[in-house]
PDB file of N, CA and C in Angstrom:
ATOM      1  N   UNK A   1      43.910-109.320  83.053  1.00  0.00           N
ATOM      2  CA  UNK A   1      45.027-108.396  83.130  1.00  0.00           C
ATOM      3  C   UNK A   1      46.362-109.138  83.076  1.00  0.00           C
ATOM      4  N   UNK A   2      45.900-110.501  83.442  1.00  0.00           N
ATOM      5  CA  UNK A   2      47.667-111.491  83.337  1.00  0.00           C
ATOM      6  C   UNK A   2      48.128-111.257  81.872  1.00  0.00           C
ATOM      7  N   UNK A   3      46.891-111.216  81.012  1.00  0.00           N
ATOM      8  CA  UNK A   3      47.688-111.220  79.671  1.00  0.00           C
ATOM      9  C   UNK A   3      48.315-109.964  79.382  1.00  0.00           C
ATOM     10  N   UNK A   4      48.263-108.975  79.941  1.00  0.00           N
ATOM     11  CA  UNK A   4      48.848-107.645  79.737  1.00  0.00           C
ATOM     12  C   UNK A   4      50.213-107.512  80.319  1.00  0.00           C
ATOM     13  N   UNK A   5      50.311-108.349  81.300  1.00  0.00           N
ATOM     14  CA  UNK A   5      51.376-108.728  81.831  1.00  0.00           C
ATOM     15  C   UNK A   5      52.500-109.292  81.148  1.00  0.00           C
ATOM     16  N   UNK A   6      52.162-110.524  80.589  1.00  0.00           N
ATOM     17  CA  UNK A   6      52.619-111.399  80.024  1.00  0.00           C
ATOM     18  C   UNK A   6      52.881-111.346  78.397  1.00  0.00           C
ATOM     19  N   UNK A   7      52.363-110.429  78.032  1.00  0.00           N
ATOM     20  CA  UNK A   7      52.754-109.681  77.056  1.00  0.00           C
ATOM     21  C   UNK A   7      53.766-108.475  76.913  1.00  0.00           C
ATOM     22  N   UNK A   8      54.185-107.935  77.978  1.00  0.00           N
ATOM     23  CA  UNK A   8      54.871-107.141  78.268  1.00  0.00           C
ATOM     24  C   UNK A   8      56.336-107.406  78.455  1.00  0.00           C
ATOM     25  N   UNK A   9      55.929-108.468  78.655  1.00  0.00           N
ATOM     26  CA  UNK A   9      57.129-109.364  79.222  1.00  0.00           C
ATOM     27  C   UNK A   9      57.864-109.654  78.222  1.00  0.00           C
ATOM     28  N   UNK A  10      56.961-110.486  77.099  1.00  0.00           N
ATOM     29  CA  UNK A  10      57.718-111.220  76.170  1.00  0.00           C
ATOM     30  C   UNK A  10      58.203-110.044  75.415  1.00  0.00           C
ATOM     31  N   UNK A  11      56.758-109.086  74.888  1.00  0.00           N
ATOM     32  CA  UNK A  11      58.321-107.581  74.129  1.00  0.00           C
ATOM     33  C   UNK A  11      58.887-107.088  74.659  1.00  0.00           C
ATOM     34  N   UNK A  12      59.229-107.178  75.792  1.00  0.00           N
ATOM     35  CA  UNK A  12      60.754-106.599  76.632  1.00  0.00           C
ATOM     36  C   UNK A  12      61.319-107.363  76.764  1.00  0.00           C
ATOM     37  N   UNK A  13      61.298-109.072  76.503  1.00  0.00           N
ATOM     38  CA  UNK A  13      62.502-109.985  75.994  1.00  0.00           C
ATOM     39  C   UNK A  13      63.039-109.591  74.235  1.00  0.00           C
ATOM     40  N   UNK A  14      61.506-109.552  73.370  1.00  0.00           N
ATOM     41  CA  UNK A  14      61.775-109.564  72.685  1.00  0.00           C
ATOM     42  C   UNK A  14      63.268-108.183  71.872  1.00  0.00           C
ATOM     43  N   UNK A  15      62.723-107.174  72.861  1.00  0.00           N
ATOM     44  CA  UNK A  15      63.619-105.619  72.649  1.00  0.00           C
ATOM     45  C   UNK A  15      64.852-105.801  73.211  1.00  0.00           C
ATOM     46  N   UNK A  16      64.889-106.800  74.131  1.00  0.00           N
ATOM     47  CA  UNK A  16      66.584-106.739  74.912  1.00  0.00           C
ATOM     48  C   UNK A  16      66.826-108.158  74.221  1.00  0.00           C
ATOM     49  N   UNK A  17      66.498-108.751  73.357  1.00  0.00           N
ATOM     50  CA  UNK A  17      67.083-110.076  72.735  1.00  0.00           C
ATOM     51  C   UNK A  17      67.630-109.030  71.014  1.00  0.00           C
ATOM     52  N   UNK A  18      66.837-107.759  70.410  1.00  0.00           N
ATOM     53  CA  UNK A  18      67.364-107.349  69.395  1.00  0.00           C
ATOM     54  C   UNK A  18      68.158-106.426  68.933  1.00  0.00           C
ATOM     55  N   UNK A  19      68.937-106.653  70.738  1.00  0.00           N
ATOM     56  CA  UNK A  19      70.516-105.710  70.362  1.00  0.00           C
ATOM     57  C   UNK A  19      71.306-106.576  69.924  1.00  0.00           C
ATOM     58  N   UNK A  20      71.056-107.857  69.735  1.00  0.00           N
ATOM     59  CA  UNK A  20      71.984-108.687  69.001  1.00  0.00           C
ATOM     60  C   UNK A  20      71.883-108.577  67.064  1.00  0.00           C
ATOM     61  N   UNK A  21      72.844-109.504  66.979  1.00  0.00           N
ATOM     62  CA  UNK A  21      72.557-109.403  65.485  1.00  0.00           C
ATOM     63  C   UNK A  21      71.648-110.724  65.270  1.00  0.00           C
ATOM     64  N   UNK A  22      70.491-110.403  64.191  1.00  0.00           N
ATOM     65  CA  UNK A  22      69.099-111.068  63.355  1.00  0.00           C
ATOM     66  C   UNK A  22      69.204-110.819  62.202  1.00  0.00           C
ATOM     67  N   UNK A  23      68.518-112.019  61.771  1.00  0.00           N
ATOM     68  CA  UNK A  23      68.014-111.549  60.600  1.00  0.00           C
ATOM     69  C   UNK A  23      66.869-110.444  59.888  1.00  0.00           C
ATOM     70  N   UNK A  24      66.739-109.628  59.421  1.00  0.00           N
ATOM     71  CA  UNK A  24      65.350-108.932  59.376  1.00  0.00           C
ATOM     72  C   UNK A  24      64.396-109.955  59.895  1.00  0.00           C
ATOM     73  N   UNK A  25      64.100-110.666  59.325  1.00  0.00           N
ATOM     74  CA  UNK A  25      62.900-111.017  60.234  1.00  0.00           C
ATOM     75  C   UNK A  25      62.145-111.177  61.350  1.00  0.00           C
ATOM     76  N   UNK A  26      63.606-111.292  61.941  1.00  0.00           N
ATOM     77  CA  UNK A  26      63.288-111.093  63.527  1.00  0.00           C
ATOM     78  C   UNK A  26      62.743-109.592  63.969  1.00  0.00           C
ATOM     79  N   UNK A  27      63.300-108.657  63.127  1.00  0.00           N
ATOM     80  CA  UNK A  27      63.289-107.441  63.777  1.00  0.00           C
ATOM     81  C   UNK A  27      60.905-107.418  63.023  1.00  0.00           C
ATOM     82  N   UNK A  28      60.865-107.693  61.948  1.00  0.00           N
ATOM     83  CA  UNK A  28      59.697-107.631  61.576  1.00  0.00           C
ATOM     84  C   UNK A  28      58.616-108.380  62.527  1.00  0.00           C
ATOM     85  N   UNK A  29      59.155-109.537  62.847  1.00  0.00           N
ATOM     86  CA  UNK A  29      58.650-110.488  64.112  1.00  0.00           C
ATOM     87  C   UNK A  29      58.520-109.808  65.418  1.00  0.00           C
ATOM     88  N   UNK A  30      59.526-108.909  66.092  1.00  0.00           N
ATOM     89  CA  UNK A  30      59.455-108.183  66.880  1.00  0.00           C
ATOM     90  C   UNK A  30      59.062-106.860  66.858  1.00  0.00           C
ATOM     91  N   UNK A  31      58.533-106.384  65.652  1.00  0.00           N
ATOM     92  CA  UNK A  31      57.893-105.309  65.311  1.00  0.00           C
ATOM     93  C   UNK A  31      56.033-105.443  65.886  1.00  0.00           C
ATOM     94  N   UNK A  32      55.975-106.903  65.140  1.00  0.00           N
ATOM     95  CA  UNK A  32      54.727-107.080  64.976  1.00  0.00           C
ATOM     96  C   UNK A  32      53.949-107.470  66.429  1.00  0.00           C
ATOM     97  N   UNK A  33      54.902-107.629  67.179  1.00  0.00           N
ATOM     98  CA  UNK A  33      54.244-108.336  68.706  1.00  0.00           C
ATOM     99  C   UNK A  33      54.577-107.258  69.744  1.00  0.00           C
ATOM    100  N   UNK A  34      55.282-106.246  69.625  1.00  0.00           N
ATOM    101  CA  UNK A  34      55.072-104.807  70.205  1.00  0.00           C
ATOM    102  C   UNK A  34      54.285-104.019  70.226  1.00  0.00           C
ATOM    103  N   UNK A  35      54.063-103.994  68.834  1.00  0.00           N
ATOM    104  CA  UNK A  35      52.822-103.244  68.412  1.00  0.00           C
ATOM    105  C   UNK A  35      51.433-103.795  68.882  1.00  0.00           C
ATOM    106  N   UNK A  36      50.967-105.095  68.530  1.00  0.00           N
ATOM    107  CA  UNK A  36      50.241-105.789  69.230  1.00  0.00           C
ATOM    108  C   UNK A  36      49.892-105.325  70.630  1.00  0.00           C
ATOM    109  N   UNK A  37      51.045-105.756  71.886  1.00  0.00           N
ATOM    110  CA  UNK A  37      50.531-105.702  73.385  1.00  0.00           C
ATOM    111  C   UNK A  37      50.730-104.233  73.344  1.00  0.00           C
ATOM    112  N   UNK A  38      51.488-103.140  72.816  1.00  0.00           N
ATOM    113  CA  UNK A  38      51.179-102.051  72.768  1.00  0.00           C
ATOM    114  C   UNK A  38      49.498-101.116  72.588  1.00  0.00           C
ATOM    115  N   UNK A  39      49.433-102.217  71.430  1.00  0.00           N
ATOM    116  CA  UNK A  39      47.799-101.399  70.821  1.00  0.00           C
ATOM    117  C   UNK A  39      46.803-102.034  72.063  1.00  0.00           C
ATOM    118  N   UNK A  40      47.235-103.521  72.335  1.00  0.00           N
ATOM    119  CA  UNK A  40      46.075-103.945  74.032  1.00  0.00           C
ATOM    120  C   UNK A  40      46.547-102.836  74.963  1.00  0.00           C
ATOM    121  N   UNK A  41      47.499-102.944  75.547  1.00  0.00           N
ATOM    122  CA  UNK A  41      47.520-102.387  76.445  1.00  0.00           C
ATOM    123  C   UNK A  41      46.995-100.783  76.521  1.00  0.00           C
ATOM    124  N   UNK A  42      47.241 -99.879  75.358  1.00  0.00           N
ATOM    125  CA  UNK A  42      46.887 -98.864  75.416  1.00  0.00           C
ATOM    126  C   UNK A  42      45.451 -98.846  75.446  1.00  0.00           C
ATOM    127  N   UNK A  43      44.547 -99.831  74.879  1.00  0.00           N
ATOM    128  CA  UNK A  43      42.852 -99.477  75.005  1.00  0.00           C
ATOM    129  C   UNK A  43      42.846-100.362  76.609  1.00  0.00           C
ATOM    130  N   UNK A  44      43.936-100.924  77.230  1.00  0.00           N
ATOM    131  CA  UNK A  44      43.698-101.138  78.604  1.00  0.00           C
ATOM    132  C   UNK A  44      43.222 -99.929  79.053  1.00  0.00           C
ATOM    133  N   UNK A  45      44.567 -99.424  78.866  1.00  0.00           N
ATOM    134  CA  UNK A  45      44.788 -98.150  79.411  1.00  0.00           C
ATOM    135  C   UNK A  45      43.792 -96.858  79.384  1.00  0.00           C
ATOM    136  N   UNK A  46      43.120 -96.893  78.186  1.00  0.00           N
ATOM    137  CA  UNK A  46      41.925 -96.325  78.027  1.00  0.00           C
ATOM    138  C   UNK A  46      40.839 -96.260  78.858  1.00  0.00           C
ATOM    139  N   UNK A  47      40.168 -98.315  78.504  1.00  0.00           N
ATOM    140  CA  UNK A  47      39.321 -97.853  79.822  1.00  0.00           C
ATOM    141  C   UNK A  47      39.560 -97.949  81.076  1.00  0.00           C
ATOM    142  N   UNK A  48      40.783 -97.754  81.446  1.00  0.00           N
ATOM    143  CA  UNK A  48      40.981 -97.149  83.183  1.00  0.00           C
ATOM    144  C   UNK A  48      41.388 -96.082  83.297  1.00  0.00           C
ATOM    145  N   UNK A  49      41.019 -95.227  82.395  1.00  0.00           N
ATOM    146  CA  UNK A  49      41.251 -94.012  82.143  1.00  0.00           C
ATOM    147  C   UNK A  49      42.136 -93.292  82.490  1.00  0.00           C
ATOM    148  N   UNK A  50      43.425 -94.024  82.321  1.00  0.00           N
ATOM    149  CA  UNK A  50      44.978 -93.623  82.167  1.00  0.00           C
ATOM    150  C   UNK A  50      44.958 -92.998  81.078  1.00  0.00           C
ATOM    151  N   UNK A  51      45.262 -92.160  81.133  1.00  0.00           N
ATOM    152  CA  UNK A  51      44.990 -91.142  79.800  1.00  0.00           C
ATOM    153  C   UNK A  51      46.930 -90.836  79.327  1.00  0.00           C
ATOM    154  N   UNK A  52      47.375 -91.087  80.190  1.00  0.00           N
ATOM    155  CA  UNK A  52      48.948 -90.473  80.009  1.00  0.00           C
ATOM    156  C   UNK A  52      49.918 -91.959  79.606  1.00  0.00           C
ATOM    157  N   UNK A  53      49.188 -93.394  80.206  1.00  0.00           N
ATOM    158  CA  UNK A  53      49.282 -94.506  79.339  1.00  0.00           C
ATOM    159  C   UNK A  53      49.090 -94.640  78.259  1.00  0.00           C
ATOM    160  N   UNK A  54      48.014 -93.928  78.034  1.00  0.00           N
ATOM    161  CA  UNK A  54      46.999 -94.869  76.540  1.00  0.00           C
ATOM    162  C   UNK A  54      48.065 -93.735  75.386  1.00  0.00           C
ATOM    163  N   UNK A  55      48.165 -92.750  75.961  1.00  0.00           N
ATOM    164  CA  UNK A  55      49.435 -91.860  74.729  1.00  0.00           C
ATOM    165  C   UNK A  55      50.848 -92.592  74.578  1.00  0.00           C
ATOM    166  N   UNK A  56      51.391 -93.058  75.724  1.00  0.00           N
ATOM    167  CA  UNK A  56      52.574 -93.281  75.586  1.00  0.00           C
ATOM    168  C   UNK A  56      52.139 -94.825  75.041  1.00  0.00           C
ATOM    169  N   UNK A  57      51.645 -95.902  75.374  1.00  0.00           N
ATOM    170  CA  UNK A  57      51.519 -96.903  74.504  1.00  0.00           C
ATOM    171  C   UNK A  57      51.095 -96.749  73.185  1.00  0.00           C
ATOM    172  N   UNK A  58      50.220 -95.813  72.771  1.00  0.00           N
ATOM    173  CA  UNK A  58      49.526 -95.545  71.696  1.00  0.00           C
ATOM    174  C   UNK A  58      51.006 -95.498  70.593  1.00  0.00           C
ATOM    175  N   UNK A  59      51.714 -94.048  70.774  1.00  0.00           N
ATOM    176  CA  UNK A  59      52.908 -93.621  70.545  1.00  0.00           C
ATOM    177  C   UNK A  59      53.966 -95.050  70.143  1.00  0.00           C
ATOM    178  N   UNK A  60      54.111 -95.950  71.183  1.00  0.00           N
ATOM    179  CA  UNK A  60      54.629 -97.400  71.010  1.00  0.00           C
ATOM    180  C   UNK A  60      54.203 -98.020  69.714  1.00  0.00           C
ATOM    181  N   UNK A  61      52.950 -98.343  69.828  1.00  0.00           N
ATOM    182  CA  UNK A  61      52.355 -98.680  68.683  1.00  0.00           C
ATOM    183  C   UNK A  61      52.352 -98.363  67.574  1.00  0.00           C
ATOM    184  N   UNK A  62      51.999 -97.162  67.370  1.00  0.00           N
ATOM    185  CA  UNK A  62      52.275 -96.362  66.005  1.00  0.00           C
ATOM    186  C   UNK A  62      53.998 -96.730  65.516  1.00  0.00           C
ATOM    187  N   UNK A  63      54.759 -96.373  66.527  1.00  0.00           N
ATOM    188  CA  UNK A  63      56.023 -96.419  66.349  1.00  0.00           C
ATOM    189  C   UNK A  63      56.822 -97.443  65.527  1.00  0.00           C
ATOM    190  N   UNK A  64      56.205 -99.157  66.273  1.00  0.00           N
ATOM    191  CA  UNK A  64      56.689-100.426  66.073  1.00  0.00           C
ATOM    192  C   UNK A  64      55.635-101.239  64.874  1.00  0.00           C
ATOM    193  N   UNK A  65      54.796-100.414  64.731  1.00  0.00           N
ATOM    194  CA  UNK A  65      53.591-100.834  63.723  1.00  0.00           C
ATOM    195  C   UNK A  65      54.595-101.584  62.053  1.00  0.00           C
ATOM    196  N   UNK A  66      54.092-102.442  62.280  1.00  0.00           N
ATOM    197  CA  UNK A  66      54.651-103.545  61.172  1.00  0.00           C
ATOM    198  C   UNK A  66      54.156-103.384  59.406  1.00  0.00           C
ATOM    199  N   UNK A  67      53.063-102.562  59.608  1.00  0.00           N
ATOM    200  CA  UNK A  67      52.106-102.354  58.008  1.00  0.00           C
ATOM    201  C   UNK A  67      52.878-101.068  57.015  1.00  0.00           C
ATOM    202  N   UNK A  68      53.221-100.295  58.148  1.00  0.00           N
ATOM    203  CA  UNK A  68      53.991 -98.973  57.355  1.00  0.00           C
ATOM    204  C   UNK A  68      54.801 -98.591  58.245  1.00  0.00           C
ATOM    205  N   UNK A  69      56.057 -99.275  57.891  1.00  0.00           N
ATOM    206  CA  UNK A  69      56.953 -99.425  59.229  1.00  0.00           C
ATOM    207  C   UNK A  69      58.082 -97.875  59.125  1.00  0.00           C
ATOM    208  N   UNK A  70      58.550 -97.678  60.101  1.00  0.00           N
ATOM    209  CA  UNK A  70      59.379 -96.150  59.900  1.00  0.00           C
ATOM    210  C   UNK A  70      60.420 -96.812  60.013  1.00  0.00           C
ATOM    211  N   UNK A  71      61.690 -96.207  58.751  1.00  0.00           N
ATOM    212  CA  UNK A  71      62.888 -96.924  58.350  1.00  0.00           C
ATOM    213  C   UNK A  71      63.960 -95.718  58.890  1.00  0.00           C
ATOM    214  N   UNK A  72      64.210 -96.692  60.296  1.00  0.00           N
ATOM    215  CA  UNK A  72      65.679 -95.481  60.530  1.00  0.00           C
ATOM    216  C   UNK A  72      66.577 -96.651  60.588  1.00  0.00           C
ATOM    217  N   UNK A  73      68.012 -95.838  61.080  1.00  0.00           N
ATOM    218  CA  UNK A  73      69.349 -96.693  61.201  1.00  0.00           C
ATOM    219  C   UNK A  73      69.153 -97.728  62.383  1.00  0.00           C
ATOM    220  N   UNK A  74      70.129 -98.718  62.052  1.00  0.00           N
ATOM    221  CA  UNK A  74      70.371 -99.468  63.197  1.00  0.00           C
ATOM    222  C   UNK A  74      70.667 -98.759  64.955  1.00  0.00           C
ATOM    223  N   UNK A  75      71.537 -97.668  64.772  1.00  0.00           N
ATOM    224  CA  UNK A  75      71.928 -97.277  66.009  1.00  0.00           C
ATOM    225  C   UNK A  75      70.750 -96.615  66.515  1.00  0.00           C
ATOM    226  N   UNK A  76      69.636 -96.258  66.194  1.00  0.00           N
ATOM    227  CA  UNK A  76      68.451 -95.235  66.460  1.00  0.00           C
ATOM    228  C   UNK A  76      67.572 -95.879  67.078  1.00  0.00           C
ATOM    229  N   UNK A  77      67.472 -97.387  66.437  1.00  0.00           N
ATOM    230  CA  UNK A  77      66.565 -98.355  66.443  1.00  0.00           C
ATOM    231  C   UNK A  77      67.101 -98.743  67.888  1.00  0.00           C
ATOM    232  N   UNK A  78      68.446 -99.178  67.849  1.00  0.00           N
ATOM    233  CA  UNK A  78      69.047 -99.484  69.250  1.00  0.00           C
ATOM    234  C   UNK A  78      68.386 -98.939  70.413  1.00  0.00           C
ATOM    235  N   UNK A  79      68.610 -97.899  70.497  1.00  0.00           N
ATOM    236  CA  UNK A  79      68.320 -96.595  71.614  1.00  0.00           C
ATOM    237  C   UNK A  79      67.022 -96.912  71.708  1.00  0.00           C
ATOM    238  N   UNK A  80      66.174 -96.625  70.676  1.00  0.00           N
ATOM    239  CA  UNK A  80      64.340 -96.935  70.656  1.00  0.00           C
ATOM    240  C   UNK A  80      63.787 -98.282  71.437  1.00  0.00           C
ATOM    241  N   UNK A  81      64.968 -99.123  71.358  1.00  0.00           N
ATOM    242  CA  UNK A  81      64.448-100.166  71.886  1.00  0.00           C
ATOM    243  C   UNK A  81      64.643-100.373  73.132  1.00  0.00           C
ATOM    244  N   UNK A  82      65.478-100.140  73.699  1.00  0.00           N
ATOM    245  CA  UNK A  82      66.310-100.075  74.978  1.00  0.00           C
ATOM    246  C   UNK A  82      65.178 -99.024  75.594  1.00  0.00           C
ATOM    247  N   UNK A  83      64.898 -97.609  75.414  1.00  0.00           N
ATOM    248  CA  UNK A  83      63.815 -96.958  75.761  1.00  0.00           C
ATOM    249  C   UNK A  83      62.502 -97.767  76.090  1.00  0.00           C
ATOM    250  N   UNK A  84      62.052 -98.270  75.130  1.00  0.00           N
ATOM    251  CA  UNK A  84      60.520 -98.790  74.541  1.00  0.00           C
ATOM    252  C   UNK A  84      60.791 -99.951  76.025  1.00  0.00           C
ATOM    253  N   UNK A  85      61.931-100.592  76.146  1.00  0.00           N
ATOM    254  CA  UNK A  85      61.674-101.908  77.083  1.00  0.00           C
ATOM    255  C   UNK A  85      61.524-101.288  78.410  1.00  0.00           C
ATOM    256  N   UNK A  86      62.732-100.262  78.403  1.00  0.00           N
ATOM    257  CA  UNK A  86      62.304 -99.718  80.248  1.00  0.00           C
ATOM    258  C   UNK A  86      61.127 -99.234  80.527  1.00  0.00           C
ATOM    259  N   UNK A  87      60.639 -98.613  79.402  1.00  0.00           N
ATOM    260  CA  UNK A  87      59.188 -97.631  79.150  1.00  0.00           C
ATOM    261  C   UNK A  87      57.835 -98.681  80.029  1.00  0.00           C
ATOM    262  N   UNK A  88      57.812-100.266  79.257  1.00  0.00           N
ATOM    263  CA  UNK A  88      57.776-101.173  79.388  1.00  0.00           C
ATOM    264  C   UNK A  88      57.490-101.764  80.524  1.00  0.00           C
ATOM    265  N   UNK A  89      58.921-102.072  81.284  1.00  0.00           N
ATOM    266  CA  UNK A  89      59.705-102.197  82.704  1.00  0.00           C
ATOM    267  C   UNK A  89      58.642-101.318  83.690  1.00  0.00           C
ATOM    268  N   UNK A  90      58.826-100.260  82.976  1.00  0.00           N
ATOM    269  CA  UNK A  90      58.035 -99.080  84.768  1.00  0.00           C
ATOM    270  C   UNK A  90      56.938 -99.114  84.313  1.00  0.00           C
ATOM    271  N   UNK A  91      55.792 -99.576  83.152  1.00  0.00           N
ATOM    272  CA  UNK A  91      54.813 -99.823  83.082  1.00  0.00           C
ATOM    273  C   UNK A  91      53.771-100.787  83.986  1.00  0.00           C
ATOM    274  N   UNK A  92      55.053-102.146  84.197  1.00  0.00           N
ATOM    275  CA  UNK A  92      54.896-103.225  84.633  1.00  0.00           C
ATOM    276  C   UNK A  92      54.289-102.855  86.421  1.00  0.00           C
ATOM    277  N   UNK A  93      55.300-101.943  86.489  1.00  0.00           N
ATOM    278  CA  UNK A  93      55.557-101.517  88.185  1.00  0.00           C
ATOM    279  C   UNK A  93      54.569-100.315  89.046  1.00  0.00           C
ATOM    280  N   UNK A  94      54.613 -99.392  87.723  1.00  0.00           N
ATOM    281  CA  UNK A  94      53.446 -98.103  88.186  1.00  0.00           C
ATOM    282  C   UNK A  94      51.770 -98.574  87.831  1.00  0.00           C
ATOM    283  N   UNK A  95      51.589 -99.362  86.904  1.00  0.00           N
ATOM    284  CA  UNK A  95      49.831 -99.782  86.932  1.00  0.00           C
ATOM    285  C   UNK A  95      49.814-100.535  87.945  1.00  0.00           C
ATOM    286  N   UNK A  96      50.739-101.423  88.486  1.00  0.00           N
ATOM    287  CA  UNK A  96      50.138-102.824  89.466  1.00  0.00           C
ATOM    288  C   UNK A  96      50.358-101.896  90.545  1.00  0.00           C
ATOM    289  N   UNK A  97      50.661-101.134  90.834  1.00  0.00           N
ATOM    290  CA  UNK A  97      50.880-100.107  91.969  1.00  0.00           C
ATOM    291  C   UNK A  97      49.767 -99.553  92.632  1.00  0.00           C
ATOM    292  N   UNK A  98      49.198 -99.322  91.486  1.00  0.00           N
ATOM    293  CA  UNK A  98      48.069 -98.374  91.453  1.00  0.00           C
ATOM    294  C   UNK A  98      46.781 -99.187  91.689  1.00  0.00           C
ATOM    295  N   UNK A  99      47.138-100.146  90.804  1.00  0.00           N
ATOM    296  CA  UNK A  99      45.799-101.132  91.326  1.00  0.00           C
ATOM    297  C   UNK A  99      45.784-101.088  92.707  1.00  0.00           C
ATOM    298  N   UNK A 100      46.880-101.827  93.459  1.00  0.00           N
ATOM    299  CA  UNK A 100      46.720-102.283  94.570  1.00  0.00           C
ATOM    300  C   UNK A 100      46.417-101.548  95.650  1.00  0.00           C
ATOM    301  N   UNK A 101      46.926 -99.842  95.377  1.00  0.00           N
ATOM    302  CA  UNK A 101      46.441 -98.821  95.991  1.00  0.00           C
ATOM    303  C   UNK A 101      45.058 -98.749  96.291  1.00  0.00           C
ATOM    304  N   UNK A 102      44.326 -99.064  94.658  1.00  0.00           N
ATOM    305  CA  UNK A 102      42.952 -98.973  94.765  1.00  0.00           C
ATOM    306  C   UNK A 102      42.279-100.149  95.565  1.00  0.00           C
ATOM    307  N   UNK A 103      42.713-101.096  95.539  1.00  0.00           N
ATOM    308  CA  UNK A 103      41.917-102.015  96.057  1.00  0.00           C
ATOM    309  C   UNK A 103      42.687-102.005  97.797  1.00  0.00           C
ATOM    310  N   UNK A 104      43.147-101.581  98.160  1.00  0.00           N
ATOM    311  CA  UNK A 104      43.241-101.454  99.628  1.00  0.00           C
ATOM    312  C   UNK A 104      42.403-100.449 100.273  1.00  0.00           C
ATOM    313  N   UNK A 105      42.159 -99.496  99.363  1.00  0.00           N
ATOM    314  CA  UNK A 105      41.367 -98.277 100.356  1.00  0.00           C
ATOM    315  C   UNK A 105      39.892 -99.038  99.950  1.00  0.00           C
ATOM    316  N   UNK A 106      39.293 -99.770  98.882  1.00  0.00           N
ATOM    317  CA  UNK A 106      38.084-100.677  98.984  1.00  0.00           C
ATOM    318  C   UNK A 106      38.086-101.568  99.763  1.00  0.00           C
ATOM    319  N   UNK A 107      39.075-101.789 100.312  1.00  0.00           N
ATOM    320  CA  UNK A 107      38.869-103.210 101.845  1.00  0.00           C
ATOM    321  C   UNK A 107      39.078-103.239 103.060  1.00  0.00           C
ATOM    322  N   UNK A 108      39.543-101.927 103.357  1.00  0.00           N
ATOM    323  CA  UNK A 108      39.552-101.265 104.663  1.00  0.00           C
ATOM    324  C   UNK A 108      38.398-100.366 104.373  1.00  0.00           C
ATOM    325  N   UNK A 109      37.322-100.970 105.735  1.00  0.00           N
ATOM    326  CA  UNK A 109      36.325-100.121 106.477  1.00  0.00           C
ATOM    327  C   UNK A 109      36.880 -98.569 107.157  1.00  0.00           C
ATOM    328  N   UNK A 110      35.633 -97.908 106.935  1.00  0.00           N
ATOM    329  CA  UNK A 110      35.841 -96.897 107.593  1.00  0.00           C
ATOM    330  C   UNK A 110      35.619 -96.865 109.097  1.00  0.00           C
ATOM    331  N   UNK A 111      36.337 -96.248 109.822  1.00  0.00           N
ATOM    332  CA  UNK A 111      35.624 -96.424 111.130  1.00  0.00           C
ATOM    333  C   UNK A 111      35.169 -94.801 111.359  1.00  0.00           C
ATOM    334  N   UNK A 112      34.556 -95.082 112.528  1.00  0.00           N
ATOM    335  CA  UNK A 112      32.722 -94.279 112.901  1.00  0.00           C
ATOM    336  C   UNK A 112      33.287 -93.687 114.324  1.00  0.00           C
TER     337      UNK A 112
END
């Protein structure tokens, strides 16, 4: 799961590093590694049967997908990205949440 982490990380550097000005390539470079921990994370998300994850990453994916890429303006793209990173951000915060939820009520005994 570190790598889900750590992937998350780097495309939410990569999304708050491409409000600057790049060359296309960067933006194709950062297309392609969104989409990526997007498409992991959403079959994470799958089998832990986050069902309201695996759409909104799914959605990510499709979105930032590098093979048949969707051509809007710069300012649209802006906004999308800034979204996509916080999206991101509270991803980071509401699954590890939840884990830890789960694994506390598995390590406290019941008492009798």
């Amino acid at each position: 799961m570190l790598s889900a982490i750590v992937g998350r990380l780097v495309a939410i550097g990569m999304l708050a590093w491409a409000l600057a000005e790049h060359p296309y390539g960067y933006f194709t470079l950062m297309r392609f590694v969104v989409c990526v921990v997007a498409a992991y994370c959403a079959s994470q998300a799958y089998s832990q049967k986050k069902e309201e994850w695996t759409w909104i990453f799914g959605a990510i994916a499709v979105l930032f997908n590098p093979i048949i890429p969707i051509h809007l303006n710069r300012e649209l793209w802006t906004v999308i990205d800034v979204i996509t990173a916080i999206v991101l951000i509270v991803s980071l915060f509401l699954i590890n949440l939840k884990k830890v939820k789960q694994r506390e009520s598995f390590e406290k005994p019941e008492k009798k």
